[in-house]
Protein backbone atom coordinates (compact mmCIF):
# COMPACT_ATOMS: atom_id res chain seq x y z
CA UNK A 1 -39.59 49.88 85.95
CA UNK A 2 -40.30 46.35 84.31
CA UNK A 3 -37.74 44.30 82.80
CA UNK A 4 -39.72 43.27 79.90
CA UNK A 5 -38.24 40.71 77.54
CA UNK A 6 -38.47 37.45 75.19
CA UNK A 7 -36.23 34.76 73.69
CA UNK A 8 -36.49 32.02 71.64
CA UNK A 9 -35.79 28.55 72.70
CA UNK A 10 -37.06 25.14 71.35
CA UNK A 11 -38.90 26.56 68.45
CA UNK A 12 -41.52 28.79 71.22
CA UNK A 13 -41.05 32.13 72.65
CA UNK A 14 -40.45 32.41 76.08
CA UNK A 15 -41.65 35.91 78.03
CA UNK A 16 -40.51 37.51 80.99
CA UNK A 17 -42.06 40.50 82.59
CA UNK A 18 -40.01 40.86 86.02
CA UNK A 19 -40.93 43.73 88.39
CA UNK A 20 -39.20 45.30 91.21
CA UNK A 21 -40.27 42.99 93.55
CA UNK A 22 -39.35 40.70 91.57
CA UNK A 23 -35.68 42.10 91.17
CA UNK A 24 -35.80 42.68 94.64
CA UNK A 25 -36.26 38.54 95.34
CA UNK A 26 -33.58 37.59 92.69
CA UNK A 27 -30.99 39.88 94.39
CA UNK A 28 -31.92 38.65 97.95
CA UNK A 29 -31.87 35.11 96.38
CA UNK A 30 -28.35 35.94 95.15
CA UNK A 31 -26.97 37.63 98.45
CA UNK A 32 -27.96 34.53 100.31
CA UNK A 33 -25.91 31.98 98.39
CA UNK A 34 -23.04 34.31 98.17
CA UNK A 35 -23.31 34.67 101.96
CA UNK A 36 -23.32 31.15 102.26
CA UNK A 37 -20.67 30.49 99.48
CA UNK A 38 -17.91 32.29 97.84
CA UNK A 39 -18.63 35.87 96.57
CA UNK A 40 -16.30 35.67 93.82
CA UNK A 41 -16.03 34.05 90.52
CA UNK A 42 -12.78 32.37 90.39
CA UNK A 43 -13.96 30.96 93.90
CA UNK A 44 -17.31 29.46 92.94
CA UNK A 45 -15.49 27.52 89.80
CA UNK A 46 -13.41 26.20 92.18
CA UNK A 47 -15.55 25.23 95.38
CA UNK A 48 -17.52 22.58 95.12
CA UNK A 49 -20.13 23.35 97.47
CA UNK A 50 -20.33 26.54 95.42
CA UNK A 51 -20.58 24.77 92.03
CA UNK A 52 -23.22 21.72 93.55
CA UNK A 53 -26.09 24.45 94.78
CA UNK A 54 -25.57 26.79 91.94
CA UNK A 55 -28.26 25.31 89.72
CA UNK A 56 -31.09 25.44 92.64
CA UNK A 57 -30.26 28.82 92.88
CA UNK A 58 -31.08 29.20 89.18
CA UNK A 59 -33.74 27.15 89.28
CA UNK A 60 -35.81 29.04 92.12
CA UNK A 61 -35.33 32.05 90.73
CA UNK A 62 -36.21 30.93 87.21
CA UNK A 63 -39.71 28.77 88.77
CA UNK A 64 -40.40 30.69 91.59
CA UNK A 65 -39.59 34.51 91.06
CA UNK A 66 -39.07 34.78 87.45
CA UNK A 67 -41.90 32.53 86.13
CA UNK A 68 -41.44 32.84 82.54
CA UNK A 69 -43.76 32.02 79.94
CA UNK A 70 -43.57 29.83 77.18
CA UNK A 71 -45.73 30.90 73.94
CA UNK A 72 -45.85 28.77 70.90
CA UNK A 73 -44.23 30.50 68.23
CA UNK A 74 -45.99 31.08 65.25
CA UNK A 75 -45.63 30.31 61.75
C-alpha cells in the first residue's frame, strides 16, 4: 500500500506518493549506512563520521527514491 501524503513548506505544497519499492529502497538505503556507521542513536550524535554522511543519506533518499513534488499552493 502507498504512503500517500502532503505538507506545506515555503508557501507550496509538497506531495509524496511512495510505493513499496520505494519503501523497499529507503530501508535498504538506511541498512547500508547503519552497516557502515553506528546503529544507534546516542552513537550517531556522537560519531562524527556518522553525523558528516547523514545528510547524503537524506538527500538520496529525498532526490532519488522519494522524489517529492512541489505544487504551488493556491490562494
Amino acid at each position: 500500500m502507498n504512503i500517500i501524503g502532503s505538507f506545506e513548506k515555503y508557501g507550496n505544497v509538497i506531495t509524496y506518493d511512495i510505493s513499496d519499492e520505494q519503501k523497499d529502497k529507503i530501508v535498504n538505503r538506511l541498512i547500508a549506512y547503519y552497516s557502515t556507521h553506528l546503529y544507534f542513536g546516542e552513537g550517531i550524535h556522537q560519531d562524527d563520521d556518522s553525523i558528516i554522511d547523514a545528510p547524503s543519506v537524506l538527500s538520496d533518499i529525498c532526490d532519488d527514491i522519494i522524489e517529492f513534488k512541489e505544487v504551488p499552493k493556491e490562494e
